[in-house]
N, C-alpha and C. Protein backbone atom coordinates (compact mmCIF):
# COMPACT_ATOMS: atom_id res chain seq x y z
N UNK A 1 -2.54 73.23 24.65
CA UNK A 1 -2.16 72.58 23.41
C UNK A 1 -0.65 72.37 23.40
N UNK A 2 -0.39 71.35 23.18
CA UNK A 2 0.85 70.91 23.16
C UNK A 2 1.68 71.77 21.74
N UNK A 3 3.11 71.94 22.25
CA UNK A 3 3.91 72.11 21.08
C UNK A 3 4.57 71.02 20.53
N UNK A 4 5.26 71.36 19.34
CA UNK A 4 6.08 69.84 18.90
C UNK A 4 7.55 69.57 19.47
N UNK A 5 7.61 70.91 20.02
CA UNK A 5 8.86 70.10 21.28
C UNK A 5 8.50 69.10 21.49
N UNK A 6 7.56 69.18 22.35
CA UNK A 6 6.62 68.63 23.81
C UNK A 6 6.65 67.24 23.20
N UNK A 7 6.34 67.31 22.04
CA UNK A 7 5.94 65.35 20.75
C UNK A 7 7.14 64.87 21.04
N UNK A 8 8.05 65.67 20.38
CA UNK A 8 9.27 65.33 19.84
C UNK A 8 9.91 64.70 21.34
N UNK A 9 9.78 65.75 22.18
CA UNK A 9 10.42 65.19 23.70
C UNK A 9 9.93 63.75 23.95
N UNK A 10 8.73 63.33 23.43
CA UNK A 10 7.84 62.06 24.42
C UNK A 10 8.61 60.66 23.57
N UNK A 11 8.90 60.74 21.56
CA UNK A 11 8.92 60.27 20.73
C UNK A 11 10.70 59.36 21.24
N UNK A 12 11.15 58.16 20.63
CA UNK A 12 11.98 57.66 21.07
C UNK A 12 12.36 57.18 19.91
N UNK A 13 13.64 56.40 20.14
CA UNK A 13 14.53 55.97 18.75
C UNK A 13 14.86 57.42 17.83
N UNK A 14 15.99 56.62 17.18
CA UNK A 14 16.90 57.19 16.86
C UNK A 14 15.86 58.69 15.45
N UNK A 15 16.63 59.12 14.99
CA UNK A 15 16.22 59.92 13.76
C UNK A 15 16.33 58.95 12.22
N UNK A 16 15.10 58.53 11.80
CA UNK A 16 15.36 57.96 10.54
C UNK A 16 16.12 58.46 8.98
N UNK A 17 17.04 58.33 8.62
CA UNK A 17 17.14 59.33 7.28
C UNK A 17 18.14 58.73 6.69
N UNK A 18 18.18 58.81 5.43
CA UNK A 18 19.30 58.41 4.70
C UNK A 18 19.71 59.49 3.70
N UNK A 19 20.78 59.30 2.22
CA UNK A 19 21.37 59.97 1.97
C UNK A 19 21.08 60.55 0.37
N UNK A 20 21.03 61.36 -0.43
CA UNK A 20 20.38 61.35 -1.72
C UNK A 20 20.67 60.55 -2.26
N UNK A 21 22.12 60.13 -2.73
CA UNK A 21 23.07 59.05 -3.04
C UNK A 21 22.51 57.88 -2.48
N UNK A 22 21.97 57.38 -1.94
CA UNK A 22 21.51 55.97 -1.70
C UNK A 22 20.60 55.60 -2.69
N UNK A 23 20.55 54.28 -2.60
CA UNK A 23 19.89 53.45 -3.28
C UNK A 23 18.56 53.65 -2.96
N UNK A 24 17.26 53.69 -4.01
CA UNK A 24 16.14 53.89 -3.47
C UNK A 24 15.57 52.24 -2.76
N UNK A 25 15.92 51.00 -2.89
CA UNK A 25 16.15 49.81 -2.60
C UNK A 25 16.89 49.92 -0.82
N UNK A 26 17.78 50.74 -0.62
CA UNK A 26 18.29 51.13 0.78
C UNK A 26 17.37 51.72 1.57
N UNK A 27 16.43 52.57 1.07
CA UNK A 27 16.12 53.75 2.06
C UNK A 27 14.49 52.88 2.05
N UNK A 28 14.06 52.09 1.15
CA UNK A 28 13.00 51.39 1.34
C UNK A 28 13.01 50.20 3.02
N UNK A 29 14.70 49.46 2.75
CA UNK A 29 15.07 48.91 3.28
C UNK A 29 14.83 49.59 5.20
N UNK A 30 15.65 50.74 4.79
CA UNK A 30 15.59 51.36 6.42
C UNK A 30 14.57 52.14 6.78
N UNK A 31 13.25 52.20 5.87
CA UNK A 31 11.80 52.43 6.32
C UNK A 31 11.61 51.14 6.87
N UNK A 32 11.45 49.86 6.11
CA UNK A 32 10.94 48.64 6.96
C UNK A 32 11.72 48.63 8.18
N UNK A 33 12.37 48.47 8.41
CA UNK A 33 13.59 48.30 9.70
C UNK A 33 12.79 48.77 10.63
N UNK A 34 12.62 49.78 10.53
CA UNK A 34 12.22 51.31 11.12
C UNK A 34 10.74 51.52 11.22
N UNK A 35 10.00 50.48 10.56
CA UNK A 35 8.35 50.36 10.79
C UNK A 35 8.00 52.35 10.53
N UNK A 36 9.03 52.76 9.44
CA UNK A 36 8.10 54.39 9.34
C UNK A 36 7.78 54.32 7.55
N UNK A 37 6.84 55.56 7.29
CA UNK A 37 6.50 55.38 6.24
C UNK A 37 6.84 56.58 5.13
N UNK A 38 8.03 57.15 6.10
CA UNK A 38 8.74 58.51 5.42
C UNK A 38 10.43 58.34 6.01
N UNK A 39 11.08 58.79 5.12
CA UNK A 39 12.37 59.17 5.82
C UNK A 39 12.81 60.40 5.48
N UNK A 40 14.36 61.33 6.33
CA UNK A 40 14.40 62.60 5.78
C UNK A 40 15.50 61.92 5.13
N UNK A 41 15.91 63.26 4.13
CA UNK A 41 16.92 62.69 3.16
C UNK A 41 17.70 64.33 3.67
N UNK A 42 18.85 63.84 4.34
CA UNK A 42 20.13 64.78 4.17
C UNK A 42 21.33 64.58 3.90
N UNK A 43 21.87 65.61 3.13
CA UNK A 43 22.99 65.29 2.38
C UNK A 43 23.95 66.15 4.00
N UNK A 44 24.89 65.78 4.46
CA UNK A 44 25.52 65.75 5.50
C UNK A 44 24.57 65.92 6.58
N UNK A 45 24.43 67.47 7.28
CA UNK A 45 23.20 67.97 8.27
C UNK A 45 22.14 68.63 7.75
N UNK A 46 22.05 68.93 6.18
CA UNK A 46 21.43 69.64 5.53
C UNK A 46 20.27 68.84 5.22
N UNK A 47 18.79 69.20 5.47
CA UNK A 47 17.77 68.63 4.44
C UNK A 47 17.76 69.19 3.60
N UNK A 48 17.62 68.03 2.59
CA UNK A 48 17.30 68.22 1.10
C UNK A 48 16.04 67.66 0.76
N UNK A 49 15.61 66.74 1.35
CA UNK A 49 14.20 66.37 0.87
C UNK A 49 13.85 65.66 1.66
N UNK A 50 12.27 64.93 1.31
CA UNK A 50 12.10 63.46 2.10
C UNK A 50 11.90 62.74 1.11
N UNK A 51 11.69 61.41 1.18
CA UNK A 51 11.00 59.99 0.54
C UNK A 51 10.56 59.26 1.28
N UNK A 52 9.09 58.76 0.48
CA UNK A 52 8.11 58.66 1.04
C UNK A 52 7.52 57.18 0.50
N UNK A 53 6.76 56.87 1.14
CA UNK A 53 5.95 55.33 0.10
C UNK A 53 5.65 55.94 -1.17
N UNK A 54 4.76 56.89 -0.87
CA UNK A 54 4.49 57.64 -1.84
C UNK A 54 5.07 58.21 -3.05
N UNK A 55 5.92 58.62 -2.78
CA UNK A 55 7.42 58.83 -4.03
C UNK A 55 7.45 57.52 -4.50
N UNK A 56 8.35 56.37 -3.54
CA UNK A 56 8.19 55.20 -4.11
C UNK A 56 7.27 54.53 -5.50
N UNK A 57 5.64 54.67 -4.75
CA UNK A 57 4.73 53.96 -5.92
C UNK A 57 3.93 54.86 -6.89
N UNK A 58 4.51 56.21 -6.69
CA UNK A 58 4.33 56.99 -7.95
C UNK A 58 5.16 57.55 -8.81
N UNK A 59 6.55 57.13 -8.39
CA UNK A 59 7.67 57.83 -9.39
C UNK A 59 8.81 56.74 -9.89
N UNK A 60 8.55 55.19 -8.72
CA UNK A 60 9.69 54.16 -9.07
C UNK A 60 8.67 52.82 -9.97
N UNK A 61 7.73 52.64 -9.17
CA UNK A 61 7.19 51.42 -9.48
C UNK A 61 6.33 51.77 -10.57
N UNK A 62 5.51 53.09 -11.06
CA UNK A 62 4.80 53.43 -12.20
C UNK A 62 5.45 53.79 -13.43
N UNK A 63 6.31 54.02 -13.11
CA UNK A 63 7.25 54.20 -14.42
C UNK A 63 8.01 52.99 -14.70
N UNK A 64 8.54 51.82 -14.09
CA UNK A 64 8.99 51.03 -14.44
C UNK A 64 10.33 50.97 -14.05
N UNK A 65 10.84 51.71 -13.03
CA UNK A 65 12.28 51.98 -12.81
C UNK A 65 12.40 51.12 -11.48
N UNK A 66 13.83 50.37 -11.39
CA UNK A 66 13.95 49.75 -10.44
C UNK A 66 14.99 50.49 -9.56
N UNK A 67 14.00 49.82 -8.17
CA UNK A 67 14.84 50.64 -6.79
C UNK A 67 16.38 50.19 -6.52
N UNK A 68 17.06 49.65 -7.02
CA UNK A 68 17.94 49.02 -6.49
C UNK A 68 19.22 50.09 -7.91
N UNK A 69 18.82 50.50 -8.16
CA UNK A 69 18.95 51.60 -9.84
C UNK A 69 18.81 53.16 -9.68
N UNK A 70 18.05 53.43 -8.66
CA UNK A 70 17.72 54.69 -8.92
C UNK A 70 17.84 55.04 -7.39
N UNK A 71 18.40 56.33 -7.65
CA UNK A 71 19.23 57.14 -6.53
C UNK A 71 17.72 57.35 -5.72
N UNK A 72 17.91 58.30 -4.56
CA UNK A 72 16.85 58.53 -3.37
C UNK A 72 16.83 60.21 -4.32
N UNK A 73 17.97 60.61 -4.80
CA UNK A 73 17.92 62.13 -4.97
C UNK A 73 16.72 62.25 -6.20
N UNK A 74 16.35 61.28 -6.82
CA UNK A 74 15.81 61.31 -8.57
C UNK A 74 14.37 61.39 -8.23
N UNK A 75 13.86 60.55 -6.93
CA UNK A 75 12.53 60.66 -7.06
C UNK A 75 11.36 61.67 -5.59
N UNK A 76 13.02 61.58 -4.72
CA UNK A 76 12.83 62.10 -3.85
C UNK A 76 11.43 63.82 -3.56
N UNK A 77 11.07 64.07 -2.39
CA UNK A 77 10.78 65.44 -2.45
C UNK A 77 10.98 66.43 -2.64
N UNK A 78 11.64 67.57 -3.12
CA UNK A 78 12.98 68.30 -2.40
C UNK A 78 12.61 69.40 -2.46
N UNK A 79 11.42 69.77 -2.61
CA UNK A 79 10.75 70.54 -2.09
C UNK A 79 9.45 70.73 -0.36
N UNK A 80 10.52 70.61 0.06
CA UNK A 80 9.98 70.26 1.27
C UNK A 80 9.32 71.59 2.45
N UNK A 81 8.26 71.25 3.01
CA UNK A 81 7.77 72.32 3.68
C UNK A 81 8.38 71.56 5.05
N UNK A 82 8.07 72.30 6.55
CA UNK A 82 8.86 72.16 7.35
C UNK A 82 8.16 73.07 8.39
N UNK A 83 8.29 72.75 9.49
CA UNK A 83 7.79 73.58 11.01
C UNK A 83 9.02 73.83 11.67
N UNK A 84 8.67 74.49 12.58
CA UNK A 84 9.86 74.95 13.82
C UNK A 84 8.94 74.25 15.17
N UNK A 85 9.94 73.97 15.99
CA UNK A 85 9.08 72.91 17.27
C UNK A 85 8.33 73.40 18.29
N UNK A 86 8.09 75.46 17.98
CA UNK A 86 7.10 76.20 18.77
C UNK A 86 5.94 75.67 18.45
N UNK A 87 5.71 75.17 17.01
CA UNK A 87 4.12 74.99 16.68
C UNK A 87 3.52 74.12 17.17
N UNK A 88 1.97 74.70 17.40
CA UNK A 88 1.10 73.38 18.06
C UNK A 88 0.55 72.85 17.10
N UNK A 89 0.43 71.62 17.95
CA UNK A 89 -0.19 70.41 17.01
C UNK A 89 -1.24 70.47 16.22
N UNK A 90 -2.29 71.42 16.77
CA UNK A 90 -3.12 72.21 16.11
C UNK A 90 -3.06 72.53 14.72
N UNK A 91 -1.94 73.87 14.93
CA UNK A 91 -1.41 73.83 13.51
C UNK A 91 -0.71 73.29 12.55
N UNK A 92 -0.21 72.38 13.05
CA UNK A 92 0.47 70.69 12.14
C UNK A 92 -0.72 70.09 11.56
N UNK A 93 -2.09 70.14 12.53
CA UNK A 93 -2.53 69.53 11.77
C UNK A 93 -3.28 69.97 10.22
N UNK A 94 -3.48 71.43 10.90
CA UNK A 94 -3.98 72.22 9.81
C UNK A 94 -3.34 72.34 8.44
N UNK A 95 -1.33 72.24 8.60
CA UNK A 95 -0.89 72.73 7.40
C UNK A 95 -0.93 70.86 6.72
N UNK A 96 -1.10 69.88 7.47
CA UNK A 96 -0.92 68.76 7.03
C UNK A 96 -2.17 67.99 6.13
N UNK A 97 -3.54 68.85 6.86
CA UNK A 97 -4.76 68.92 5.96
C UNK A 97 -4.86 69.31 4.96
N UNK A 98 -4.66 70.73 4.87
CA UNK A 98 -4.38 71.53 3.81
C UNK A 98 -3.73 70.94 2.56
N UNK A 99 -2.02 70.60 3.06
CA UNK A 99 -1.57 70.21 1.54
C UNK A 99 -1.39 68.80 1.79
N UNK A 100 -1.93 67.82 2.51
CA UNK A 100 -2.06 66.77 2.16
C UNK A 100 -0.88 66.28 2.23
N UNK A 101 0.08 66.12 3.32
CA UNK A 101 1.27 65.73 3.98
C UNK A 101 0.85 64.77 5.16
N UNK A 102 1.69 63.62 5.17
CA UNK A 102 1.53 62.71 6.28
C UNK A 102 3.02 63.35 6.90
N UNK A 103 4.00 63.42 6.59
CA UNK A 103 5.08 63.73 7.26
C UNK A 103 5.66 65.30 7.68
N UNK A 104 5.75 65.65 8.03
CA UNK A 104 6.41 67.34 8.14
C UNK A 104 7.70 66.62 8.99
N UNK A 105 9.03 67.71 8.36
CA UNK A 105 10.14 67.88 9.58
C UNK A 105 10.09 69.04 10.47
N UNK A 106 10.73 68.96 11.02
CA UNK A 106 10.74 70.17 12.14
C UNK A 106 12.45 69.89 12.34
N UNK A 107 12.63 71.48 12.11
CA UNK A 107 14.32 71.89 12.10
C UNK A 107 14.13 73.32 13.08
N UNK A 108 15.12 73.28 14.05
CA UNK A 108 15.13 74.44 14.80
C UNK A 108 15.36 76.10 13.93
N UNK A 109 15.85 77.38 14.56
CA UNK A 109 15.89 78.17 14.01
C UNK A 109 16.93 78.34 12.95
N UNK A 110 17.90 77.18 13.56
CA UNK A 110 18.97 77.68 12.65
C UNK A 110 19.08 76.56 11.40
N UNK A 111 17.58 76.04 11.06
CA UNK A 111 17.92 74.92 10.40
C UNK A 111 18.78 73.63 10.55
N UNK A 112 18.66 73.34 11.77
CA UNK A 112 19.31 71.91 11.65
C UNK A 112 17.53 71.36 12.42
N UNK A 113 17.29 69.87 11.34
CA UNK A 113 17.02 68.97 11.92
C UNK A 113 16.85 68.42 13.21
N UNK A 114 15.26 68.60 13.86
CA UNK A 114 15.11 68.04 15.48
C UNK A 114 14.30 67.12 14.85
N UNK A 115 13.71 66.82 14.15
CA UNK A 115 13.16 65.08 14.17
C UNK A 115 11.52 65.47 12.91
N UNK A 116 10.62 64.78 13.46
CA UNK A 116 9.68 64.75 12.42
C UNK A 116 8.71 64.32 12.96
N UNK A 117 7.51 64.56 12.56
CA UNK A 117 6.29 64.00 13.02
C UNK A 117 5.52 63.69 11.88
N UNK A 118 4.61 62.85 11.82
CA UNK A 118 3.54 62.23 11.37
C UNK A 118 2.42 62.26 11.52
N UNK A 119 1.43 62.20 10.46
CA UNK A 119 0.35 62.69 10.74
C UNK A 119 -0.71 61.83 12.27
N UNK A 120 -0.09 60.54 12.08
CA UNK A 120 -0.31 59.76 13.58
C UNK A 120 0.50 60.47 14.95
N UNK A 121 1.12 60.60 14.80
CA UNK A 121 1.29 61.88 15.95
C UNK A 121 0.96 62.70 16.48
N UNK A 122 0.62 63.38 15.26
CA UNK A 122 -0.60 64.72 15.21
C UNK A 122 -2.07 64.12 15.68
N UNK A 123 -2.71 63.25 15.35
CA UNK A 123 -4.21 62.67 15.48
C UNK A 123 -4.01 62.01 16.76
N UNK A 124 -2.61 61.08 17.47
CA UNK A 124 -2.87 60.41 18.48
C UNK A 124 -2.92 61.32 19.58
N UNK A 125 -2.12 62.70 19.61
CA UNK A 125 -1.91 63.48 20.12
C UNK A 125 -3.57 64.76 20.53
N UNK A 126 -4.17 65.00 19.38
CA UNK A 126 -4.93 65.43 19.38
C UNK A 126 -6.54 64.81 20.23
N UNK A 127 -6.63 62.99 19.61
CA UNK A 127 -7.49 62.36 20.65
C UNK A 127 -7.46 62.48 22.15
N UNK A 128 -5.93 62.03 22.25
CA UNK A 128 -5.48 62.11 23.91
C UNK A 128 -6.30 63.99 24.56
N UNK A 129 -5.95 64.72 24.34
CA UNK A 129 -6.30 65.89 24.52
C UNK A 129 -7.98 66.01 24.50
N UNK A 130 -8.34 65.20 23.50
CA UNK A 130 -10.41 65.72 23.64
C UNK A 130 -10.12 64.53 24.38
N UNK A 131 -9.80 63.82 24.78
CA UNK A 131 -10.07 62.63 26.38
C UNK A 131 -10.11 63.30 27.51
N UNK A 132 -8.94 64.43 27.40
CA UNK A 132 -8.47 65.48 28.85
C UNK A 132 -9.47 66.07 28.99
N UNK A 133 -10.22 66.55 27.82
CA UNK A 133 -11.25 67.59 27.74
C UNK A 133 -12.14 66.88 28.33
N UNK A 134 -12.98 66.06 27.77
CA UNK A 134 -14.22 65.77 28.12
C UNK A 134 -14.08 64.99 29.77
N UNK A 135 -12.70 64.00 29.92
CA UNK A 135 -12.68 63.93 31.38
C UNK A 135 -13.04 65.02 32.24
N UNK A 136 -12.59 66.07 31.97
CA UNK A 136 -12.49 66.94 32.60
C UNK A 136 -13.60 67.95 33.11
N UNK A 137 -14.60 67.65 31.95
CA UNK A 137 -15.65 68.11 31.57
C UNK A 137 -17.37 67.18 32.32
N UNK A 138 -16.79 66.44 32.38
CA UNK A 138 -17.66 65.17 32.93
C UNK A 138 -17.67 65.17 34.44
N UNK A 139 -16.02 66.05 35.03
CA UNK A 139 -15.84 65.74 36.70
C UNK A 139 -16.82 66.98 36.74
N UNK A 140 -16.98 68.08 35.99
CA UNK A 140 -17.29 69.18 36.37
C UNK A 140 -18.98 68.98 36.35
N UNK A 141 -19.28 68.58 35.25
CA UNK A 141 -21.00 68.02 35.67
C UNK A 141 -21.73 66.99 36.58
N UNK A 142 -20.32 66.40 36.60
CA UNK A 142 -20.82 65.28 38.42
C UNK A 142 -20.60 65.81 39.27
N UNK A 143 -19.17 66.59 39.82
CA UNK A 143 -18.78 66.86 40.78
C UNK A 143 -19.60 68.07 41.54
């Protein structure tokens, strides 16, 4: 079973994130750019939260508040759960079932920020692996 090093090592482009202080209209902006559907939000190297589509169309667009108006810090997460990059994907996927997270970060021991995964990460990652399996499994009943 893979760890989230191991993801994080394979995963390319830059780290997506913007700043609490930004515009929620900005950080929408550098999700599209960025074809992701979460960003982290740190205030220098520090996480403070994420924002999410989700934040977006339940805290900007249902209430009536416009993005181009309202900070990233107001609707943001900032209560954020978080892995270290020993864990297997396994258990990403478990804590991501559980509370119903598409995004987790992963920050080393000392708390800084190594990147993030998605729950497509976790699932593309997990298929690839029952492929290994059952290939593997298939040479052994022919072979």
């Amino acid at each position: 079973m893979k760890t989230l090093r191991q993801i994080l090592a394979d995963k390319t482009g830059p780290l997506v994130i913007v700043s609490p202080d930004d515009a929620v209209f900005h950080a929408l902006q550098v999700m599209a750019d960025h074809n992701v559907g979460a960003v982290l939000v740190l205030d220098g190297k520090q996480l403070v939260g994420i924002f999410s589509e989700r934040d977006y169309a339940r805290k900007v667009i249902l209430f009536g508040k416009a993005s181009k108006d309202t900070r990233v810090r107001e609707i943001m997460t900032d209560k954020v759960l978080y892995v270290t990059p020993d864990r297997t994907v396994d258990e990403c996927m478990a804590i991501m079932t559980e509370k119903h997270f598409r995004h987790l970060p992963v920050l080393d021991d000392d708390g800084r920020v190594v990147g993030i995964v998605s729950i497509g990460d976790v699932v593309k990652e997990t298929i690839c692996e029952q492929q290994f399996i059952i290939q593997q499994m298939e040479k052994y009943i022919t072979g």
